[in-house]
C-alpha atoms as a PDB file:
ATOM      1  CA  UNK A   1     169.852  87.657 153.908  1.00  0.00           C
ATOM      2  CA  UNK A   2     167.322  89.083 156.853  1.00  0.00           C
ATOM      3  CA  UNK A   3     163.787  88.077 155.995  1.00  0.00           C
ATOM      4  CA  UNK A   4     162.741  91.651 157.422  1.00  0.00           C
ATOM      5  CA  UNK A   5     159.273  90.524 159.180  1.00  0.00           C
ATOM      6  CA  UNK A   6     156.653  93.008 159.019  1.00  0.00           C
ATOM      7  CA  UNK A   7     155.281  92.821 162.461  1.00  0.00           C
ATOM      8  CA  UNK A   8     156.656  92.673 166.302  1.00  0.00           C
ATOM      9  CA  UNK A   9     156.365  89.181 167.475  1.00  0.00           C
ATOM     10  CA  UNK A  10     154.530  90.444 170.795  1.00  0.00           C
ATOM     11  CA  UNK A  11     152.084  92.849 169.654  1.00  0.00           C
ATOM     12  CA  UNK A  12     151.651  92.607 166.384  1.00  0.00           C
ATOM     13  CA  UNK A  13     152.221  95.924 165.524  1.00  0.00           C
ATOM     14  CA  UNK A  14     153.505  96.824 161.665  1.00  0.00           C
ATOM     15  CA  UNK A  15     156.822  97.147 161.117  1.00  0.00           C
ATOM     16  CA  UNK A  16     157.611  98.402 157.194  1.00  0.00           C
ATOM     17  CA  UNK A  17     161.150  97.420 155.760  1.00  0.00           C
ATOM     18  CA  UNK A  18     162.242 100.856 156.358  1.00  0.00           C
ATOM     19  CA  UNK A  19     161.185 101.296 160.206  1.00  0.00           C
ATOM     20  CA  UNK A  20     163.590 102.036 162.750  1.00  0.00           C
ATOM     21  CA  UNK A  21     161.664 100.796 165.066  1.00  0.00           C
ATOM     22  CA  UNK A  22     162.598  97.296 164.649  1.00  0.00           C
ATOM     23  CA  UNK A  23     164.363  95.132 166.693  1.00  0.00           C
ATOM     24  CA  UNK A  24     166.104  92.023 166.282  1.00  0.00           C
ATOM     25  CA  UNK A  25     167.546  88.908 167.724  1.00  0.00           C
ATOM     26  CA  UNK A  26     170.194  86.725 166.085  1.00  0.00           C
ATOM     27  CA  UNK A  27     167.681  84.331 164.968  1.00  0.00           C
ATOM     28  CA  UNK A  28     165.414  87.119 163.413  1.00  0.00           C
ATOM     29  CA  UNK A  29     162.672  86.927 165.958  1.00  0.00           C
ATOM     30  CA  UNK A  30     161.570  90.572 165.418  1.00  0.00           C
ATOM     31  CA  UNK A  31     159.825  92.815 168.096  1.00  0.00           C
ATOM     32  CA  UNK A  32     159.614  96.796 167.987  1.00  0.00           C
ATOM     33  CA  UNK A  33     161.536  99.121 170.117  1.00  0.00           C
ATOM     34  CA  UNK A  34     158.531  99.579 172.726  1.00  0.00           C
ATOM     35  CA  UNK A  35     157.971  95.682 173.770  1.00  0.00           C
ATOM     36  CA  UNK A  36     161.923  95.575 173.725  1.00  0.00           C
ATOM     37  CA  UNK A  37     162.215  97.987 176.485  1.00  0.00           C
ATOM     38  CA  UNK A  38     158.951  98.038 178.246  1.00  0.00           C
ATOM     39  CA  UNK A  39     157.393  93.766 178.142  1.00  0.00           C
ATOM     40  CA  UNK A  40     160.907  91.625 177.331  1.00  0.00           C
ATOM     41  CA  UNK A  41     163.593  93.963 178.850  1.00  0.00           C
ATOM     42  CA  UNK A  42     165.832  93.541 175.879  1.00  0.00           C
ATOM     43  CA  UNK A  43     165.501  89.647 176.286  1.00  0.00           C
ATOM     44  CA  UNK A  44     164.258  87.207 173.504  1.00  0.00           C
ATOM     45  CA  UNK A  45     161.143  84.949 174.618  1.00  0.00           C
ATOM     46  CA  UNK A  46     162.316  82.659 172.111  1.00  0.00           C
ATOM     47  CA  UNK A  47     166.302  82.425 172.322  1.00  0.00           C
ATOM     48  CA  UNK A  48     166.699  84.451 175.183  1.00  0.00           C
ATOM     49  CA  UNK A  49     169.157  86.907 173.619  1.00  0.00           C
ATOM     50  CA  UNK A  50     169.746  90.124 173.610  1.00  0.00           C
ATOM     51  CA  UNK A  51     167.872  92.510 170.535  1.00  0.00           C
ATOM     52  CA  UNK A  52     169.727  94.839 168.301  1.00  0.00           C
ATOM     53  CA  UNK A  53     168.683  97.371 165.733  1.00  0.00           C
ATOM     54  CA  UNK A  54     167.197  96.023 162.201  1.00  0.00           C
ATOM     55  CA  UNK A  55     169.545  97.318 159.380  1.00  0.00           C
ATOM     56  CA  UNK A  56     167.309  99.259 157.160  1.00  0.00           C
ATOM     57  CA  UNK A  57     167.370  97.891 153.606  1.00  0.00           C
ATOM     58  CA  UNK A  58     167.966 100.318 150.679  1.00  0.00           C
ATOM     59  CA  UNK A  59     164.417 100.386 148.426  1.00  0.00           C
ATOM     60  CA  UNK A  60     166.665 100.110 144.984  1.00  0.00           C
ATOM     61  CA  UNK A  61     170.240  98.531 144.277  1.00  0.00           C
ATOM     62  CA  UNK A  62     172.816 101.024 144.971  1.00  0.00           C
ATOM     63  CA  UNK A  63     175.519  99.641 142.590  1.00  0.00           C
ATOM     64  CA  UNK A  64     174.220  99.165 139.239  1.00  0.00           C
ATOM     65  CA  UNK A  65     173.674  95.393 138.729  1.00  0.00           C
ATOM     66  CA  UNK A  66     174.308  94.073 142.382  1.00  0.00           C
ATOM     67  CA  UNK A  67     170.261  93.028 142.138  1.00  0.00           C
ATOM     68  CA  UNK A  68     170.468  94.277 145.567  1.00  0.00           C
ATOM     69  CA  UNK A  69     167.675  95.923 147.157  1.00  0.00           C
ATOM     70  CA  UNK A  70     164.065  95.691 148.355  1.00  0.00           C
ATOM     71  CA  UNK A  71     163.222  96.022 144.363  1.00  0.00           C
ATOM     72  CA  UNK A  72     165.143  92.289 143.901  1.00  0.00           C
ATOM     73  CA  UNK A  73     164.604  90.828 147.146  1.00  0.00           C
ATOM     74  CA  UNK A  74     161.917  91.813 148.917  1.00  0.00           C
ATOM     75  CA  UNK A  75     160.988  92.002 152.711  1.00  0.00           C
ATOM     76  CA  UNK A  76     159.103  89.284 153.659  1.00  0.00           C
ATOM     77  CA  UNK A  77     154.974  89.535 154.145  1.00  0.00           C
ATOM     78  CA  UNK A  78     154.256  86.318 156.555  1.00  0.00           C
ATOM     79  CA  UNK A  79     153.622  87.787 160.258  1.00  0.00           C
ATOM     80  CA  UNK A  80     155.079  85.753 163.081  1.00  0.00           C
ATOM     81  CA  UNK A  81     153.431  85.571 166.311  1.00  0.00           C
ATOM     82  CA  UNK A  82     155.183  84.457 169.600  1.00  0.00           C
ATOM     83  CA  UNK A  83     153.910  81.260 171.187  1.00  0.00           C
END
Protein backbone atom coordinates (compact mmCIF):
# COMPACT_ATOMS: atom_id res chain seq x y z
CA UNK A 1 0.00 0.00 0.00
CA UNK A 2 1.38 3.77 -1.00
CA UNK A 3 2.39 5.56 2.16
CA UNK A 4 0.88 8.83 0.43
CA UNK A 5 3.62 11.47 1.82
CA UNK A 6 2.27 14.74 2.57
CA UNK A 7 4.90 16.94 1.15
CA UNK A 8 7.13 17.23 -2.26
CA UNK A 9 10.52 15.98 -1.51
CA UNK A 10 12.11 19.27 -3.13
CA UNK A 11 10.16 22.00 -1.79
CA UNK A 12 8.37 20.99 0.80
CA UNK A 13 5.24 22.06 -0.27
CA UNK A 14 1.84 20.16 1.21
CA UNK A 15 0.50 17.64 -0.59
CA UNK A 16 -3.09 16.29 1.10
CA UNK A 17 -4.08 12.56 0.28
CA UNK A 18 -6.49 13.83 -2.15
CA UNK A 19 -4.14 16.29 -4.29
CA UNK A 20 -3.62 15.82 -7.80
CA UNK A 21 -0.80 17.44 -7.70
CA UNK A 22 1.31 14.67 -6.62
CA UNK A 23 3.81 12.92 -8.26
CA UNK A 24 5.45 9.76 -7.83
CA UNK A 25 8.34 7.50 -8.48
CA UNK A 26 8.32 3.71 -8.14
CA UNK A 27 9.96 3.89 -4.89
CA UNK A 28 7.42 6.54 -3.52
CA UNK A 29 9.80 9.44 -3.49
CA UNK A 30 7.01 12.06 -3.87
CA UNK A 31 7.44 15.58 -5.50
CA UNK A 32 4.47 17.87 -6.86
CA UNK A 33 3.66 18.48 -10.41
CA UNK A 34 5.66 21.95 -10.51
CA UNK A 35 9.33 20.63 -9.34
CA UNK A 36 8.48 17.58 -11.71
CA UNK A 37 8.38 19.69 -14.72
CA UNK A 38 10.20 22.83 -13.92
CA UNK A 39 13.65 21.63 -11.21
CA UNK A 40 13.92 17.52 -11.99
CA UNK A 41 12.54 17.33 -15.60
CA UNK A 42 10.46 14.32 -14.79
CA UNK A 43 13.68 12.59 -13.34
CA UNK A 44 14.01 11.18 -9.72
CA UNK A 45 17.09 12.70 -7.66
CA UNK A 46 16.93 9.64 -5.78
CA UNK A 47 16.33 6.59 -8.29
CA UNK A 48 16.55 8.45 -11.28
CA UNK A 49 13.19 7.37 -12.70
CA UNK A 50 10.67 8.68 -14.32
CA UNK A 51 7.38 10.26 -12.01
CA UNK A 52 3.82 9.31 -12.55
CA UNK A 53 0.56 10.53 -11.15
CA UNK A 54 -0.34 9.62 -7.30
CA UNK A 55 -3.62 7.52 -7.33
CA UNK A 56 -5.95 9.44 -5.20
CA UNK A 57 -7.20 7.34 -2.28
CA UNK A 58 -10.99 7.14 -1.61
CA UNK A 59 -11.66 9.02 2.09
CA UNK A 60 -14.14 5.91 3.16
CA UNK A 61 -14.23 2.10 2.05
CA UNK A 62 -16.22 1.78 -0.99
CA UNK A 63 -17.32 -1.89 -0.50
CA UNK A 64 -18.79 -2.40 2.77
CA UNK A 65 -16.20 -4.24 4.94
CA UNK A 66 -13.06 -4.09 2.58
CA UNK A 67 -11.52 -1.71 5.66
CA UNK A 68 -10.32 0.08 2.70
CA UNK A 69 -9.90 3.67 2.70
CA UNK A 70 -8.15 6.70 4.20
CA UNK A 71 -10.73 6.05 7.31
CA UNK A 72 -8.69 2.39 7.91
CA UNK A 73 -5.43 3.19 6.60
CA UNK A 74 -4.43 6.41 6.67
CA UNK A 75 -1.96 8.60 4.58
CA UNK A 76 1.08 8.89 6.17
CA UNK A 77 2.14 12.31 8.29
CA UNK A 78 6.21 11.98 8.36
CA UNK A 79 7.61 14.63 5.65
CA UNK A 80 10.57 13.46 3.63
CA UNK A 81 13.13 15.79 2.51
CA UNK A 82 15.63 15.07 -0.37
CA UNK A 83 19.29 14.87 0.59
Amino acid sequence: MLELRPNCEWCDRDLPPGSSEARICSYECTNCAECVSTVLHDVCPTCGGNFSARPIRPGREWRAGSCLGLEHNPASCRRTHSE
